[in-house]
N, C-alpha and C. Protein backbone atom coordinates (compact mmCIF):
# COMPACT_ATOMS: atom_id res chain seq x y z
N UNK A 1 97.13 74.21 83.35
CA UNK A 1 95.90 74.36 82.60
C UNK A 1 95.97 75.68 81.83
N UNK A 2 95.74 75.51 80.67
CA UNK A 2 95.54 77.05 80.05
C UNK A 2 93.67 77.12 79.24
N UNK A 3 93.65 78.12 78.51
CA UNK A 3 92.40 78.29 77.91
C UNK A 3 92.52 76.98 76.97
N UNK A 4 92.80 76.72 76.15
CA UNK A 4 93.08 75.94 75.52
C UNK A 4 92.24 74.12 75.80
N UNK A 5 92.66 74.45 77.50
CA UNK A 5 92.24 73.24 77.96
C UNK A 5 90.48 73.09 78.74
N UNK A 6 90.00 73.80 78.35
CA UNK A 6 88.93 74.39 78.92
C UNK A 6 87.87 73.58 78.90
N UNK A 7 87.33 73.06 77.29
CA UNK A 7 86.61 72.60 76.60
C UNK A 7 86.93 71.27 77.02
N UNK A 8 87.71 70.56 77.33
CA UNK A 8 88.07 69.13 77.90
C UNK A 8 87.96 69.19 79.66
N UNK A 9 88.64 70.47 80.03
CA UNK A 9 87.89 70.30 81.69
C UNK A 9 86.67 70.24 82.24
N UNK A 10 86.02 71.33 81.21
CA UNK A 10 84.29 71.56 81.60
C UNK A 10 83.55 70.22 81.53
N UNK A 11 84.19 69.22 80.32
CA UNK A 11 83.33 68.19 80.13
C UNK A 11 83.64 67.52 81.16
N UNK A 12 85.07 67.12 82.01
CA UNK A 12 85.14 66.26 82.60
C UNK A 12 84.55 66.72 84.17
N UNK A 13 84.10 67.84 84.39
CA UNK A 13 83.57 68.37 85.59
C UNK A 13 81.97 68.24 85.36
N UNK A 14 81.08 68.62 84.50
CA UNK A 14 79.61 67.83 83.65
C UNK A 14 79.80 66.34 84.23
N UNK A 15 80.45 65.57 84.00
CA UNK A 15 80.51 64.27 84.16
C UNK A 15 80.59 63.80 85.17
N UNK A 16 81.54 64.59 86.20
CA UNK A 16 82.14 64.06 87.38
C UNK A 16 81.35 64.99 88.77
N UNK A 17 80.62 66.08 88.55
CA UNK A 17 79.28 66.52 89.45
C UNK A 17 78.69 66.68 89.25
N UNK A 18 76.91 66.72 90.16
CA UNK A 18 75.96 67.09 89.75
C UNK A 18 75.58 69.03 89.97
N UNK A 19 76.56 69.52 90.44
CA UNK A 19 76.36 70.97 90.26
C UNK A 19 77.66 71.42 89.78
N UNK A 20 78.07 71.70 88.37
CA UNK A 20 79.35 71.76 88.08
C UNK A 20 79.67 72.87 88.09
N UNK A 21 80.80 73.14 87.88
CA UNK A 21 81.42 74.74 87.87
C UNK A 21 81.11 75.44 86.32
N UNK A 22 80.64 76.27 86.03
CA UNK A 22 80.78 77.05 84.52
C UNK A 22 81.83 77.10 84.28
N UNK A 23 81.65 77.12 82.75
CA UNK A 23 83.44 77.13 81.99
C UNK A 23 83.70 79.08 82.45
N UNK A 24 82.99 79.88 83.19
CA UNK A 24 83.71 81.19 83.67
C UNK A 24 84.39 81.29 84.75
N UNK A 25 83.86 79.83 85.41
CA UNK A 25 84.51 80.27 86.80
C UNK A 25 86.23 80.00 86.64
N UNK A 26 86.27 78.39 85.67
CA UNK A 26 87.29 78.42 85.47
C UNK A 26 88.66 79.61 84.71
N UNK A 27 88.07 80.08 83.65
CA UNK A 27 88.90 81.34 83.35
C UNK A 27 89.01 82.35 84.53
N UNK A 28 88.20 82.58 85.33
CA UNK A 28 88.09 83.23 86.00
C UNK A 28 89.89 83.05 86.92
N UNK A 29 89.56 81.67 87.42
CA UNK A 29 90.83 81.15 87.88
C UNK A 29 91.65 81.21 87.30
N UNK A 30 91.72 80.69 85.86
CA UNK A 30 93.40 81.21 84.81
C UNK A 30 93.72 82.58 84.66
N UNK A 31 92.42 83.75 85.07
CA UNK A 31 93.21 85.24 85.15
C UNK A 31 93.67 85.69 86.69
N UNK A 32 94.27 84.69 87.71
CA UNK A 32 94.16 85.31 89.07
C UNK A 32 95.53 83.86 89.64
N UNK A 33 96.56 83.83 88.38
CA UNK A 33 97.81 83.50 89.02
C UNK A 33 98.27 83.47 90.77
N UNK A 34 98.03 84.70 91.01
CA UNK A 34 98.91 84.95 92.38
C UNK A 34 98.05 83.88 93.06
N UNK A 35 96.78 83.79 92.97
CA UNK A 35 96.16 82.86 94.03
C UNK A 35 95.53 81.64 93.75
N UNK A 36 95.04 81.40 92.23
CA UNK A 36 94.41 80.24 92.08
C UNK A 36 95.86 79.03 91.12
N UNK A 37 95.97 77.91 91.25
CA UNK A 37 96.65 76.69 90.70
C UNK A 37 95.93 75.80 90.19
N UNK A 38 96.32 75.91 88.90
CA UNK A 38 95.73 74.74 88.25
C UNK A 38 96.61 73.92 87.19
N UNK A 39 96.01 72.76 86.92
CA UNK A 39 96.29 71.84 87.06
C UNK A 39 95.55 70.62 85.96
N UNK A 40 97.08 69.86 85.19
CA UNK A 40 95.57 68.98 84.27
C UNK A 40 96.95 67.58 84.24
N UNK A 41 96.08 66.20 84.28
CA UNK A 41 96.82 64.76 84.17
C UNK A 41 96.24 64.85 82.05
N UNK A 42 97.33 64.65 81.56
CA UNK A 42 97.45 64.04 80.64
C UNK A 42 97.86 62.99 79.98
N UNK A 43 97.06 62.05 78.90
CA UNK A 43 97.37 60.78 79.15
C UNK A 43 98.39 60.27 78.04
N UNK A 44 99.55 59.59 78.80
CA UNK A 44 100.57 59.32 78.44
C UNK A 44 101.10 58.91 77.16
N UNK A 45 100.49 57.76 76.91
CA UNK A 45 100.69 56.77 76.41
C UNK A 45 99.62 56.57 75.44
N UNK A 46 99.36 55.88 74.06
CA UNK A 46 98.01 55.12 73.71
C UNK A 46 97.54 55.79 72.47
N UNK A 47 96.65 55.70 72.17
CA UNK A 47 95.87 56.05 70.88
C UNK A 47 95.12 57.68 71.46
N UNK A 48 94.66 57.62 72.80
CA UNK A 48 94.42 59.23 73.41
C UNK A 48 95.72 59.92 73.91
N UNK A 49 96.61 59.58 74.03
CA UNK A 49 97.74 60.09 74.33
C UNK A 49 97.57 61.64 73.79
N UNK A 50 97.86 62.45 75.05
CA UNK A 50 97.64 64.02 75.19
C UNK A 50 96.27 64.29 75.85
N UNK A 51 95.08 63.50 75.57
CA UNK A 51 93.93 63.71 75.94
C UNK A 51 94.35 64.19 77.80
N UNK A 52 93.05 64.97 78.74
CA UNK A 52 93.19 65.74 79.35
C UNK A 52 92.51 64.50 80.31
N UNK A 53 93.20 63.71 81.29
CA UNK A 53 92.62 62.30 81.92
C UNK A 53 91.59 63.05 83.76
N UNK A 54 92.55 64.40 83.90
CA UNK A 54 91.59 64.79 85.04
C UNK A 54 92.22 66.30 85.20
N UNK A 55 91.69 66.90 86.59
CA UNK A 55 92.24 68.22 86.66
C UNK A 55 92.23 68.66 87.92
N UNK A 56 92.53 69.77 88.66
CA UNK A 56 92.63 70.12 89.79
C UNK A 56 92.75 71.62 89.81
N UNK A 57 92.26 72.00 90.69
CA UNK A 57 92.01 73.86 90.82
C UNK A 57 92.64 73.92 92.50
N UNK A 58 93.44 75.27 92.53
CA UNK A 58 93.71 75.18 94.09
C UNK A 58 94.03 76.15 94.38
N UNK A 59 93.70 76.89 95.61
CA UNK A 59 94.14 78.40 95.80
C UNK A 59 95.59 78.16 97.11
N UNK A 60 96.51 79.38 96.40
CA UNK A 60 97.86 78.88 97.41
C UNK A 60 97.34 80.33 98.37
N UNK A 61 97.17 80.10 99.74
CA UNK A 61 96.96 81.50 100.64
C UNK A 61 97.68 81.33 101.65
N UNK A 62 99.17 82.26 101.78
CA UNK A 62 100.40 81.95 102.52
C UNK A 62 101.29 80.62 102.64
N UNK A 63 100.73 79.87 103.87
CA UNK A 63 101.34 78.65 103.60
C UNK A 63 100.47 77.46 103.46
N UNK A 64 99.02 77.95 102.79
CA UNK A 64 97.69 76.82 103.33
C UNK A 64 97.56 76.72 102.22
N UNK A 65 97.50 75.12 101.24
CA UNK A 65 96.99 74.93 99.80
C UNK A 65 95.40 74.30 100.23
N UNK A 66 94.44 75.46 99.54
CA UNK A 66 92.89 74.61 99.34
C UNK A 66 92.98 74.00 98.46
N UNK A 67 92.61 73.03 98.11
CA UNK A 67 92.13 72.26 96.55
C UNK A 67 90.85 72.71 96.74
N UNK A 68 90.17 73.15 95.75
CA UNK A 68 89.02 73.87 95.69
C UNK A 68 88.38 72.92 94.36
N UNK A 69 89.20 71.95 93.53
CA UNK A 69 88.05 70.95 92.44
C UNK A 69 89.23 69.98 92.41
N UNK A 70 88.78 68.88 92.09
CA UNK A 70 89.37 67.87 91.75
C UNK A 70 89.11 66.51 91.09
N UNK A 71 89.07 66.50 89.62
CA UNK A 71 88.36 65.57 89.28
C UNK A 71 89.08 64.81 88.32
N UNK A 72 88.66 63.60 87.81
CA UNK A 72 89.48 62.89 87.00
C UNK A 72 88.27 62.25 86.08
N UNK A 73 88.70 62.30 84.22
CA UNK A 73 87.36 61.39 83.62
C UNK A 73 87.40 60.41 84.13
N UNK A 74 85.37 59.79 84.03
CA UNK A 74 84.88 58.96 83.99
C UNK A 74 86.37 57.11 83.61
N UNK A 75 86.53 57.74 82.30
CA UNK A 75 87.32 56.82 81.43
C UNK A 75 88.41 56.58 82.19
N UNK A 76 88.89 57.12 83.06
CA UNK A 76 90.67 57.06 83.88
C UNK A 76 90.28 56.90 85.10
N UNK A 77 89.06 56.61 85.71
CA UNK A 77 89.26 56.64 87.24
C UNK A 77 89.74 55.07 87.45
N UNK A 78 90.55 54.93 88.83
CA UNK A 78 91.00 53.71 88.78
C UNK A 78 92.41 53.18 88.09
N UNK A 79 92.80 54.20 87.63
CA UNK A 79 94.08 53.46 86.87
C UNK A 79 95.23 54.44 87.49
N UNK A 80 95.19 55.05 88.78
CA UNK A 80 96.22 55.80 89.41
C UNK A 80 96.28 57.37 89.08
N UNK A 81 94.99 57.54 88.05
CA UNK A 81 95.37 59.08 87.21
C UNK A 81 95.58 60.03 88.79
N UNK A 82 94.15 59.89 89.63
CA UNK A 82 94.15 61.02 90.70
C UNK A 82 95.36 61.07 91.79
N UNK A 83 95.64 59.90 91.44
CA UNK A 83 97.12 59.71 92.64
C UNK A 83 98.18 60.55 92.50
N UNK A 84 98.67 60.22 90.88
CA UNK A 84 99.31 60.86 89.88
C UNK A 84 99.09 62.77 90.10
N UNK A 85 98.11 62.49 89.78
CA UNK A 85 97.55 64.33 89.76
C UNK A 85 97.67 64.92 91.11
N UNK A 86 97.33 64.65 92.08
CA UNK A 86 97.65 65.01 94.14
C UNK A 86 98.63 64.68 94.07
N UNK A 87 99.67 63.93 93.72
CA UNK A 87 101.18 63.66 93.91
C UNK A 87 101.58 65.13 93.26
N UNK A 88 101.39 65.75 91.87
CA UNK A 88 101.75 66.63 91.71
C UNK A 88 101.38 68.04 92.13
N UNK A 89 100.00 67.99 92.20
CA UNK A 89 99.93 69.66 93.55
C UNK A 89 100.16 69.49 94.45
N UNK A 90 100.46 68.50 95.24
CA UNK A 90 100.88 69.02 96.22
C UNK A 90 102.81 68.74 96.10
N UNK A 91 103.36 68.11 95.53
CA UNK A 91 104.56 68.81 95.14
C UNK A 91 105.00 70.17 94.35
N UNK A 92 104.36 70.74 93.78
CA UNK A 92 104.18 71.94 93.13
C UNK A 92 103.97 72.98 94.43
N UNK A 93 103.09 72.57 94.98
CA UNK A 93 102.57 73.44 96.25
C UNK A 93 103.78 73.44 97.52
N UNK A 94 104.43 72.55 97.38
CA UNK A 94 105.18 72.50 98.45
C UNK A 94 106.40 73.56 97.79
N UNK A 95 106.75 73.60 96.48
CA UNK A 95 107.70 74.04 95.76
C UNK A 95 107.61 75.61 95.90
N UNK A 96 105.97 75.77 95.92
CA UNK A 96 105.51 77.27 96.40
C UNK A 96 105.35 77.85 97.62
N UNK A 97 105.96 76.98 98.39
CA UNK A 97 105.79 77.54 100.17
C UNK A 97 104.76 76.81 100.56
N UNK A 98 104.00 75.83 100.10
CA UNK A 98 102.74 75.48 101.40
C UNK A 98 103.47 74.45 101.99
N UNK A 99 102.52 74.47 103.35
CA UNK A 99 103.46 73.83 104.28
C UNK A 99 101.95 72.37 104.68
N UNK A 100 101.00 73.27 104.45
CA UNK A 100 99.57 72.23 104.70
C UNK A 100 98.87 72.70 103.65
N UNK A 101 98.04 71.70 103.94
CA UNK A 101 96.20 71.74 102.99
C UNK A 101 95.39 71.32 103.50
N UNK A 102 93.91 71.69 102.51
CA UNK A 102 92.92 71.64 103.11
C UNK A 102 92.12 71.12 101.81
N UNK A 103 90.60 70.59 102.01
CA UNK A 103 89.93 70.42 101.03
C UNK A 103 88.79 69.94 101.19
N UNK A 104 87.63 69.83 100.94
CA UNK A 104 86.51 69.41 101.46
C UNK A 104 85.73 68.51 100.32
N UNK A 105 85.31 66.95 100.73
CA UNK A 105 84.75 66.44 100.05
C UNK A 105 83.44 65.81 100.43
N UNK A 106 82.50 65.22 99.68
CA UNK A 106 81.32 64.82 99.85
C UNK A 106 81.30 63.53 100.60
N UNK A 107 80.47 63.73 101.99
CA UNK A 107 80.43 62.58 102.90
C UNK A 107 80.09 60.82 102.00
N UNK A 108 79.88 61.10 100.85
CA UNK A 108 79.14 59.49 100.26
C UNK A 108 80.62 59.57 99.39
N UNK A 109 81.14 60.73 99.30
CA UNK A 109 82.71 60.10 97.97
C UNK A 109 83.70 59.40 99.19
N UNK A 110 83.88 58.25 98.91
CA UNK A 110 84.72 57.19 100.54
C UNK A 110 85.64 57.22 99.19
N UNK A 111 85.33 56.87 97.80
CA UNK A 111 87.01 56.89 96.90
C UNK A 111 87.91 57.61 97.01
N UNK A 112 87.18 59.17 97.16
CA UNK A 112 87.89 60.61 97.05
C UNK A 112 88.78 60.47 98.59
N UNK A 113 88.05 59.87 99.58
CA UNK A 113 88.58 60.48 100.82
C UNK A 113 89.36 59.11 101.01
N UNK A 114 89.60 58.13 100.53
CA UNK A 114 90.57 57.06 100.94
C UNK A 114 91.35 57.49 99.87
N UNK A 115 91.76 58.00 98.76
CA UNK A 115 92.50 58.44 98.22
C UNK A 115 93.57 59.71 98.55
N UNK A 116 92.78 60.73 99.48
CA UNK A 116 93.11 61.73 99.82
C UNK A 116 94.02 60.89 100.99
N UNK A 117 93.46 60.33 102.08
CA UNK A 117 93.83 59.56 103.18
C UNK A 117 95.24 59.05 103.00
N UNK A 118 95.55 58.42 101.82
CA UNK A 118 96.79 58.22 101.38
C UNK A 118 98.18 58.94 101.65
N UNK A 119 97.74 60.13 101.29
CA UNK A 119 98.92 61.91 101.44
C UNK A 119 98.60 61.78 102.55
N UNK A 120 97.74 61.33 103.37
CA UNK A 120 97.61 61.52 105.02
C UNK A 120 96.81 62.69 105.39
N UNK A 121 95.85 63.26 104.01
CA UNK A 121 94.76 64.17 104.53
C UNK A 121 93.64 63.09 105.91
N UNK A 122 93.35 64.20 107.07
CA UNK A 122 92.78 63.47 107.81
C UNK A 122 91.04 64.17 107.74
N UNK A 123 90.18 63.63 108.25
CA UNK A 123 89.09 64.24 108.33
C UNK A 123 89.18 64.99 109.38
N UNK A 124 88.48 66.53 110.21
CA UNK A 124 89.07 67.57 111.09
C UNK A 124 87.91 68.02 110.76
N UNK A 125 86.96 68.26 110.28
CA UNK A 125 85.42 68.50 110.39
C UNK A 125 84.26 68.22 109.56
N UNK A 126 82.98 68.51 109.97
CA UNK A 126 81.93 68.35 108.55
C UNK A 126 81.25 69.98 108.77
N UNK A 127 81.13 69.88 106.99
CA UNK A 127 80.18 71.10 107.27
C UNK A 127 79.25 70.53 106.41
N UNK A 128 77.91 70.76 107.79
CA UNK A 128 76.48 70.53 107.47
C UNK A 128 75.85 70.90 106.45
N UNK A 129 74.95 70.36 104.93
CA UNK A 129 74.50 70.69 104.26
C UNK A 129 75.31 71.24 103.47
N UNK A 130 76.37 71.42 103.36
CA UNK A 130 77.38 72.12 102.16
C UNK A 130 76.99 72.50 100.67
N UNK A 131 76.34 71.11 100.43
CA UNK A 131 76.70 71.33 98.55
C UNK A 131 74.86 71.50 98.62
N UNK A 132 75.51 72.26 97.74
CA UNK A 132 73.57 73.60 97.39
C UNK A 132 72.83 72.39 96.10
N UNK A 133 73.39 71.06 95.57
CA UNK A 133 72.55 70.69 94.95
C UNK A 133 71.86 69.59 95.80
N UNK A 134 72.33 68.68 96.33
CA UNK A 134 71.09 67.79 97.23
C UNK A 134 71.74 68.00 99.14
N UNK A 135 72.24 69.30 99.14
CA UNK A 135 72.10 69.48 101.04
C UNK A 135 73.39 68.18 101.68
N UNK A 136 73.68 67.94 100.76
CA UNK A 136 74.83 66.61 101.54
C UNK A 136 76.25 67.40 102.23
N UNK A 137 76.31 66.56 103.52
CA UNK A 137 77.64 67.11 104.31
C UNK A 137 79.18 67.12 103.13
N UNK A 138 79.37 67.64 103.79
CA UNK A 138 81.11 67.65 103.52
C UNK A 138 81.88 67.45 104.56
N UNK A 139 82.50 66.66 104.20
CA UNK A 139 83.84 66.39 105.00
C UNK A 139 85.08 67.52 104.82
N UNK A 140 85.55 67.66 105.90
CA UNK A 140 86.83 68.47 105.91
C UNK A 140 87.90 67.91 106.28
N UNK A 141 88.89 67.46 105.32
CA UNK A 141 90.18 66.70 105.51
C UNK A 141 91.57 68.06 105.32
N UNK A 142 92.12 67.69 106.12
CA UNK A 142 92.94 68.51 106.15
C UNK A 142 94.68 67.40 106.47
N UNK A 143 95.40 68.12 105.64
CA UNK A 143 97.39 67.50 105.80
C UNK A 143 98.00 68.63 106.45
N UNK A 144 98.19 68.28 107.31
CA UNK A 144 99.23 68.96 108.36
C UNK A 144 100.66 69.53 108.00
N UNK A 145 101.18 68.48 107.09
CA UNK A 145 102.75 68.85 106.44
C UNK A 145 102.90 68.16 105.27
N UNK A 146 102.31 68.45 104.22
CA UNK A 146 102.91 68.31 102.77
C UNK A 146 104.05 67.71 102.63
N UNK A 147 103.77 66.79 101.84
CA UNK A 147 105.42 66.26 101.60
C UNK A 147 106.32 65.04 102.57
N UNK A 148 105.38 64.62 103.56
CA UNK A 148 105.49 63.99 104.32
C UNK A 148 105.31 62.53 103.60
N UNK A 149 104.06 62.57 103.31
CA UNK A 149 103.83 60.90 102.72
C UNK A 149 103.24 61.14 101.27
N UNK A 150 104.31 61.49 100.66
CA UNK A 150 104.16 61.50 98.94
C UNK A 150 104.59 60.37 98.62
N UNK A 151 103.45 59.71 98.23
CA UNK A 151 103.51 58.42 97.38
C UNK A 151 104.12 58.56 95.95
N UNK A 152 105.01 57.61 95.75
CA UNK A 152 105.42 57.61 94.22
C UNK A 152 104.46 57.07 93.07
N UNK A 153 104.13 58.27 92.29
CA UNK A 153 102.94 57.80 91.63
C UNK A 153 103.45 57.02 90.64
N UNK A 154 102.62 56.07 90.17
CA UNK A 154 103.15 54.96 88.66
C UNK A 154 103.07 55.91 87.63
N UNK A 155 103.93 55.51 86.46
CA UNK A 155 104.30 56.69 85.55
C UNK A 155 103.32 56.35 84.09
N UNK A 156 102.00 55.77 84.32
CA UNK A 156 100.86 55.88 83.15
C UNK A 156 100.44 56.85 82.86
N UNK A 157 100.14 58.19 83.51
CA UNK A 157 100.14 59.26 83.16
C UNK A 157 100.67 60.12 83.36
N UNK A 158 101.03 61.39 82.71
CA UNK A 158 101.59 62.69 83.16
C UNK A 158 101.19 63.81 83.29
N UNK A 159 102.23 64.88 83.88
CA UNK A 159 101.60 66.30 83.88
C UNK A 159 100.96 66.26 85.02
């Protein structure tokens, strides 16, 4: 992800929560290399070909990758983009020393967490009331060893 890509992430994070991140937090993350990873699926193929299909933010701390956002447009969910996109941080991440991850998603997203479930993130806790816009739990899924069950993603999108 660079600045560049900003204006296409913000929209697809508007779209994809109801309390989204400001386009500062994200720069914020593109000036702080050593610890934050990011991350964008671009689409392959087609008449949008290059367009920015989803994205991912993640902090590497020793050997523990958080995914801290993870979203994919409206327009691409369903067609393998997010598979595609977690196939690649966490190969990237593994490339950087993590050995596990962590990540926390919303108890009503069952897409996000059977998707995650896939890499073999497991659920390992909830935290009560989490998200400050309607009080809903979070789930805490956590992968034990990266790299273990990397699915081969289909090659419709890249990056």
């Amino acid at each position: 992800m660079t600045e560049a890509d900003l204006d296409a992430v913000v929209a697809i994070e508007a779209a994809s929560f109801t309390s989204p991140w400001p386009r500062e937090i994200f720069r914020q993350e593109l000036h702080d290399p050593d610890l934050a990873h990011l991350f964008v699926a671009r689409v392959a193929a087609g008449e949008r070909q290059g367009h920015i299909a989803g994205y991912a933010c993640a902090w590497l701390i020793t050997d523990e990758l958080h995914i801290t956002n993870f979203a994919v447009h409206p327009d691409f969910r369903r067609q393998h983009v997010g598979q595609q996109l977690l196939a690649g941080v966490l190969t990237r991440a593994r490339e950087l020393g993590a050995r596990q991850a962590i990540l926390e998603v919303r108890a009503s997203n069952r897409g996000a967490q059977r998707l995650y479930a896939r890499f073999g993130f497991a659920p390992v806790a909830v935290r009560k009331r989490y998200y400050s816009d309607n009080h809903e739990d979070a789930i805490v899924m956590f992968l034990d060893d990266i790299g273990v069950r990397l699915p081969t993603p289909p090659s419709a999108h890249s990056e």
